[in-house]
Protein backbone atom coordinates (compact mmCIF):
# COMPACT_ATOMS: atom_id res chain seq x y z
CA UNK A 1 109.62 121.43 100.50
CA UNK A 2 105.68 121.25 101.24
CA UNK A 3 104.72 121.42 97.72
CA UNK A 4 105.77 122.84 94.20
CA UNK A 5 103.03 123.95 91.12
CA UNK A 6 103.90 124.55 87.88
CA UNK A 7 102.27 127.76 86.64
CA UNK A 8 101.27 130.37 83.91
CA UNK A 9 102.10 134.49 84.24
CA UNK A 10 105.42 135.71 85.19
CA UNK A 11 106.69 132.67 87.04
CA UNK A 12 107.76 129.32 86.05
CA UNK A 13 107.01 127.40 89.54
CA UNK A 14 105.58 128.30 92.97
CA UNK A 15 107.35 126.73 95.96
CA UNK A 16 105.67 126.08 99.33
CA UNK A 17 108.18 125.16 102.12
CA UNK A 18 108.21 125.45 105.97
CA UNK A 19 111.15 126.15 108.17
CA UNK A 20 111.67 126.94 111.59
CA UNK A 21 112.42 131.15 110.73
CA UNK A 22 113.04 133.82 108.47
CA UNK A 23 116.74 133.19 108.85
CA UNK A 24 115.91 129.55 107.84
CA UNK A 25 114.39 129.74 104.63
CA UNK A 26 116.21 132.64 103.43
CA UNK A 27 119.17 129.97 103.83
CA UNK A 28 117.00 127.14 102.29
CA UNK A 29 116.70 129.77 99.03
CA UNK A 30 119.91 130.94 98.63
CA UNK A 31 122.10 127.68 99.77
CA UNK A 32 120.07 125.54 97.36
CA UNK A 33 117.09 126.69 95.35
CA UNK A 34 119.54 129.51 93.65
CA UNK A 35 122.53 126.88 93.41
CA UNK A 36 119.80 124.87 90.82
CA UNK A 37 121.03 125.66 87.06
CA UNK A 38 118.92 127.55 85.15
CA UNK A 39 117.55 129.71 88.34
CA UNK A 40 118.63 133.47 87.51
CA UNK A 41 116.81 134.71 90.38
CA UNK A 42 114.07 134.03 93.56
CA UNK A 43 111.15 136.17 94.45
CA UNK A 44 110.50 135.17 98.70
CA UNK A 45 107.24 135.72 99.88
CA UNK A 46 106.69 134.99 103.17
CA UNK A 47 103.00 133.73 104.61
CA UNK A 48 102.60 135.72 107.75
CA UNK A 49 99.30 134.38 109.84
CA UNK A 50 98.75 137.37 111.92
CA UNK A 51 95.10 135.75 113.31
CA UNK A 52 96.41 132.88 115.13
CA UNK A 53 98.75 135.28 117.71
């Protein structure tokens, strides 16, 4: 995890990580974020940097 933020609106907390791919951190959410009691469900948003290529 990079960083974590409480917040107001229609989520609870915003989660920042890194991983090496997609295939990654969809593992990272499902394997352990969604195992945490009390998470129902995860909204993924991927930060895509299209400038840099």
């Amino acid at each position: 995890m990079v960083t974590a933020h409480d917040v107001t609106g229609p989520y609870d907390v915003i989660v920042q990580v890194e991983a090496e791919s997609i295939d990654r951190m969809g593992q990272m959410v499902v394997q352990k974020m969604q195992m945490i009691e009390g998470i129902t469900r995860t909204l993924t948003c991927p930060i895509v940097d299209l400038a840099s290529r």
